[in-house]
Protein backbone atom coordinates (compact mmCIF):
# COMPACT_ATOMS: atom_id res chain seq x y z
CA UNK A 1 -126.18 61.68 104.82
CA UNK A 2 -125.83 63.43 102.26
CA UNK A 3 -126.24 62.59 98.15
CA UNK A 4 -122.75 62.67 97.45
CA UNK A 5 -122.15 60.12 100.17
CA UNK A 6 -125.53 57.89 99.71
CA UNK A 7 -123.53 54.50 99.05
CA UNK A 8 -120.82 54.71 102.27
CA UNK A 9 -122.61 52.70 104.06
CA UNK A 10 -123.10 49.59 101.67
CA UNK A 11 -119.53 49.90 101.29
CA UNK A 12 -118.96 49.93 104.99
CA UNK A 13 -121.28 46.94 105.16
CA UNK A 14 -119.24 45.16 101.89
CA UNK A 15 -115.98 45.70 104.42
CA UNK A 16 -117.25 44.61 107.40
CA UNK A 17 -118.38 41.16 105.88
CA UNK A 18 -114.66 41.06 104.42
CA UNK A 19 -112.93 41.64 107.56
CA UNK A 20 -114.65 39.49 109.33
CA UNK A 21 -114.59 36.70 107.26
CA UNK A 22 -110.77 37.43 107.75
CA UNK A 23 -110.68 37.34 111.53
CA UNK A 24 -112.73 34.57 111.78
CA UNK A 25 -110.39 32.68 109.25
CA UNK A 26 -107.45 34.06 111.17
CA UNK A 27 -108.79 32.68 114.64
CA UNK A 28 -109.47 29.01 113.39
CA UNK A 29 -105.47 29.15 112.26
CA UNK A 30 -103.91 30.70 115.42
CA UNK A 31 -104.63 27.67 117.91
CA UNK A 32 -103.46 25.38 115.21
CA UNK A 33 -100.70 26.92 114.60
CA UNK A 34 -99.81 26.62 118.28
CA UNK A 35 -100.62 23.23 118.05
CA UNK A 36 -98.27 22.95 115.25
CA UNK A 37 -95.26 24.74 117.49
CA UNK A 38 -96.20 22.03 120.86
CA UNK A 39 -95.94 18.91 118.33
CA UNK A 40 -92.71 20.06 117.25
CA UNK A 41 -91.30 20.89 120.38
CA UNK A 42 -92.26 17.65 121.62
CA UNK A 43 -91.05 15.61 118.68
CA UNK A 44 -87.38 17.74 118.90
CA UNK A 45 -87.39 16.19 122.98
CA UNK A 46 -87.99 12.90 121.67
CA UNK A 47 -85.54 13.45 119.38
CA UNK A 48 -82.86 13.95 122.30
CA UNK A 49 -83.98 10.82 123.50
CA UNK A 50 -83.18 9.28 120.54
CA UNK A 51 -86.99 7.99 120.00
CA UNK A 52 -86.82 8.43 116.35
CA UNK A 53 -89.46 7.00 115.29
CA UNK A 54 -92.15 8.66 117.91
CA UNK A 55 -90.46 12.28 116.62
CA UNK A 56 -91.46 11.38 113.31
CA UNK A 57 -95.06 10.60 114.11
CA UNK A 58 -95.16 13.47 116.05
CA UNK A 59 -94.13 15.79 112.84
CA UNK A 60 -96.28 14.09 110.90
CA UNK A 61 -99.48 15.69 113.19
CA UNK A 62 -98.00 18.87 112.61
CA UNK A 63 -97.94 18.33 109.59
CA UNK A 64 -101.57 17.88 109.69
CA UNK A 65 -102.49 20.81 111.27
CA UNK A 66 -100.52 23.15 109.56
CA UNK A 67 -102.35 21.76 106.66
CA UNK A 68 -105.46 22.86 108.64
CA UNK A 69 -104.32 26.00 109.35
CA UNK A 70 -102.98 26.93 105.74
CA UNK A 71 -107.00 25.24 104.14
CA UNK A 72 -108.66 27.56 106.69
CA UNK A 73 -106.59 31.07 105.15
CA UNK A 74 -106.79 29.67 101.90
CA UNK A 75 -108.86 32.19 100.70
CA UNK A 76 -106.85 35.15 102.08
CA UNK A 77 -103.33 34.83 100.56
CA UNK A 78 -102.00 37.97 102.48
CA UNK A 79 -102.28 36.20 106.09
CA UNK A 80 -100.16 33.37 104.72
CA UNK A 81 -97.12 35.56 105.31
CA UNK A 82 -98.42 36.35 108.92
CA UNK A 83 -96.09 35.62 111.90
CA UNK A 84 -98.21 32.90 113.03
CA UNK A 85 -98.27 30.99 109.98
CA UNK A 86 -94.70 31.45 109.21
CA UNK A 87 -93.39 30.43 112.77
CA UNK A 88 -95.50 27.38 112.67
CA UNK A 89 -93.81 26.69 109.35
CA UNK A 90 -90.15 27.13 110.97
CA UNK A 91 -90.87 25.30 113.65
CA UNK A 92 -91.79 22.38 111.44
CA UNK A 93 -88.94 23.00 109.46
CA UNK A 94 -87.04 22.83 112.37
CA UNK A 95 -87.64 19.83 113.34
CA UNK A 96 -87.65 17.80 109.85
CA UNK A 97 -84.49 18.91 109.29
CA UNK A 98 -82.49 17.91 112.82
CA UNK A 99 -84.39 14.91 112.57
CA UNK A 100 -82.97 14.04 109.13
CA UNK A 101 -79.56 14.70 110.07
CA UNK A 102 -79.35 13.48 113.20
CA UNK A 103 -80.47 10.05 111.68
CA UNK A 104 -77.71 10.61 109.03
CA UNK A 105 -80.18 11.39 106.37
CA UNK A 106 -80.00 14.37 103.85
CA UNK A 107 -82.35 17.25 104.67
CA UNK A 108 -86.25 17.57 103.07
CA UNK A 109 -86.44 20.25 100.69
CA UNK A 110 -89.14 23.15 100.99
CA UNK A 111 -91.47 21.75 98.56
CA UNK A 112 -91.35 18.24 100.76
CA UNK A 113 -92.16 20.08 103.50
CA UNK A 114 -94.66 22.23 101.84
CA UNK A 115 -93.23 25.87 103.51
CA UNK A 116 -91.99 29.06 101.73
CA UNK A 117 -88.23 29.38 101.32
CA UNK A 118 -88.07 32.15 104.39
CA UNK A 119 -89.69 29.95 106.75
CA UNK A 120 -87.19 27.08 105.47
CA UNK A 121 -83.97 29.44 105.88
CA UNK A 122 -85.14 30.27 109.05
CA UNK A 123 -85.87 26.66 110.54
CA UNK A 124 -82.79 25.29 108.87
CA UNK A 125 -80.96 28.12 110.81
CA UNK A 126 -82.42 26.82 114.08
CA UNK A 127 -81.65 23.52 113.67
CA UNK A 128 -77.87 24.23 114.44
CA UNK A 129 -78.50 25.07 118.33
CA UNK A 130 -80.58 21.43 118.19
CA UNK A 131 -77.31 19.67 116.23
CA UNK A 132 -75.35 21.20 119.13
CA UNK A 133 -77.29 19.96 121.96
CA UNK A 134 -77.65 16.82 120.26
CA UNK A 135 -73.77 16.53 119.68
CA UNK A 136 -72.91 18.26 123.16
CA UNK A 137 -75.18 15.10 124.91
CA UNK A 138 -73.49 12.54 122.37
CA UNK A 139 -69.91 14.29 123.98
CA UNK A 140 -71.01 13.92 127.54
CA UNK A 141 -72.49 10.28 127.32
CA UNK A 142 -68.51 9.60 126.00
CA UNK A 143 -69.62 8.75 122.24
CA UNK A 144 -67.55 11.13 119.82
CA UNK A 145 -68.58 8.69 117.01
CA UNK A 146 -70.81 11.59 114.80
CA UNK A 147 -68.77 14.44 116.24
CA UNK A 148 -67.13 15.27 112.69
CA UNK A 149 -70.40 14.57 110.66
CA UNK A 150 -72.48 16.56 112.60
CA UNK A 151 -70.37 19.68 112.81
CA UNK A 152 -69.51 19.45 109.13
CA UNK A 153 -73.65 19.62 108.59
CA UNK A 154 -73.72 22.49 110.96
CA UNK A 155 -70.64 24.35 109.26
CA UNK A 156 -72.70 23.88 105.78
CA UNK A 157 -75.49 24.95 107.12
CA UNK A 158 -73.82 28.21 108.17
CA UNK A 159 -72.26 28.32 104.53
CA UNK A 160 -75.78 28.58 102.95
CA UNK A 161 -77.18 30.93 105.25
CA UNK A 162 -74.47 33.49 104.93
CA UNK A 163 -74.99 33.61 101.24
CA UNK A 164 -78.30 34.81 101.34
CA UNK A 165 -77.20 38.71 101.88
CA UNK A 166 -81.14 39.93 101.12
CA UNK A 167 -83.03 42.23 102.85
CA UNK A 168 -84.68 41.08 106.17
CA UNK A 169 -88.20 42.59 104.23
CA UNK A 170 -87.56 39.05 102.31
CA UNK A 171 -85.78 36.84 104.37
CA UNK A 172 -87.56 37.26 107.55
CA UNK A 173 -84.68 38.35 110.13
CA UNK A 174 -82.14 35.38 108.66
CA UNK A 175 -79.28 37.70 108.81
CA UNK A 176 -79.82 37.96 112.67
CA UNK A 177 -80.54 34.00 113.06
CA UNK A 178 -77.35 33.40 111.16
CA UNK A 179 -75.44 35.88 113.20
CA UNK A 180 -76.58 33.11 116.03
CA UNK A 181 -75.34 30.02 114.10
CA UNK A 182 -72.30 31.03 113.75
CA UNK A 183 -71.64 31.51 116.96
CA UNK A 184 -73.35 28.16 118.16
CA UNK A 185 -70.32 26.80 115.38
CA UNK A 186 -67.69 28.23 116.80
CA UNK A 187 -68.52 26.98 120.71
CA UNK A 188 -69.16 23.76 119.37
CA UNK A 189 -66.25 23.33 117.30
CA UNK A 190 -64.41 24.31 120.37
CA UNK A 191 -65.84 22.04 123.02
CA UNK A 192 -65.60 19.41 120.13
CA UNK A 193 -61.78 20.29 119.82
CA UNK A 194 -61.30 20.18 123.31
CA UNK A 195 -63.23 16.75 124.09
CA UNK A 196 -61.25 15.07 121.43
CA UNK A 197 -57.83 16.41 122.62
CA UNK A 198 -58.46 15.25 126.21
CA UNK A 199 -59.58 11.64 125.53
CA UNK A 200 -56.65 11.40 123.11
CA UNK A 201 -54.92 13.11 125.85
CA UNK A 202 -56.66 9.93 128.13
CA UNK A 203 -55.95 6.91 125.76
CA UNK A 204 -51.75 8.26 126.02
CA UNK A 205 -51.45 8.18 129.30
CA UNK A 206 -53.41 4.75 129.12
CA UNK A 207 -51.14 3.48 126.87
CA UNK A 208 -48.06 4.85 129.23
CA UNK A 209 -49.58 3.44 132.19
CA UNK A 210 -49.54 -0.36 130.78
CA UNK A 211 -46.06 0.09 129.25
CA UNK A 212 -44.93 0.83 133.36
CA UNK A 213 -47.30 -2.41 134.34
């Protein structure tokens, strides 16, 4: 080696201790991250069961372990915005927020969740497809009770999301996840539409049939 290039290889050395300080950081976070992602799943099926109060316990472990995950990259800020991280965080967000409103609560901001606002967008987005289910198992169990409600929290869900006209650089893709909400609105406003116009349809003919009696 020549003069000129005498110190390369402490430099080379200095990286290589970086990096893989980095990697090893980044593979402690990746299985808890998909830790975070099967706790949330599992809490949104509880959910549709309408065990409540297991769902929250469950987010509240996910919560735990995304705390893990975010303590063990604390010292590398630039993996924070890594897809791991941030689909962890969605996922969570995801679930916080349909369990909120399906139990008629308001939803937790980002800074009670402790997620960046794209991660938030994002998992609020996502929640609409679980308000649907949730609303399209209400419809087919007969119990149209929190039809309105529900669709009205979808509908200003949409409304927020298709204000945020930013580049996907910043936002993460929301333009294509609210692309998908609205048309998860306009099914479910339909079905909802039609449901309610048969059993009113139902409860006439009821009526008609006892006048006959």
């Amino acid at each position: 080696m020549s003069r000129l290039t005498d110190n390369l290889d402490s430099i080379a050395d200095q990286i290589r201790l970086s990096f893989s300080a980095k990697d090893t950081a980044r593979e402690k976070a990746l299985p808890l991250c998909r830790e975070v992602i099967r706790y949330c799943s599992n809490a949104i099926l509880t959910m549709h069961r309408q065990e409540f109060d297991r769902a929250k316990g469950l987010l509240q472990s996910a919560r735990n372990l995304l705390n893990q995950a975010e303590q063990a990259i604390a010292d590398y800020s630039e993996l924070s915005s890594t897809g791991f991280i941030r689909d962890a965080q969605k996922e969570f967000a995801e679930g916080s927020i349909t369990l909120a409103l399906v139990t008629g609560n308001q939803p937790p901001t980002p800074d009670e969740l402790g997620i960046d606002f794209t991660a938030y967008l994002n998992g609020l987005g996502e929640a609409v497809g679980e308000l649907r289910r949730y609303l399209l198992d209400s419809m087919r169990k007969g119990d149209l009770s929190r039809g309105d409600e529900l669709l009205s929290a979808m509908d200003d869900i949409y409304n927020i999301l298709v204000t945020m006209n930013f580049p996907d650089a910043i936002t993460g893709g929301l333009r294509h996840t609210t692309d998908r909400v609205r048309g998860i609105l306009e099914k479910t406003r339909s079905d909802l539409t039609l449901v309610i116009r048969q059993k009113a349809l139902e409860e006439r003919l009821g009526e008609f049939e006892d006048n006959l009696r």
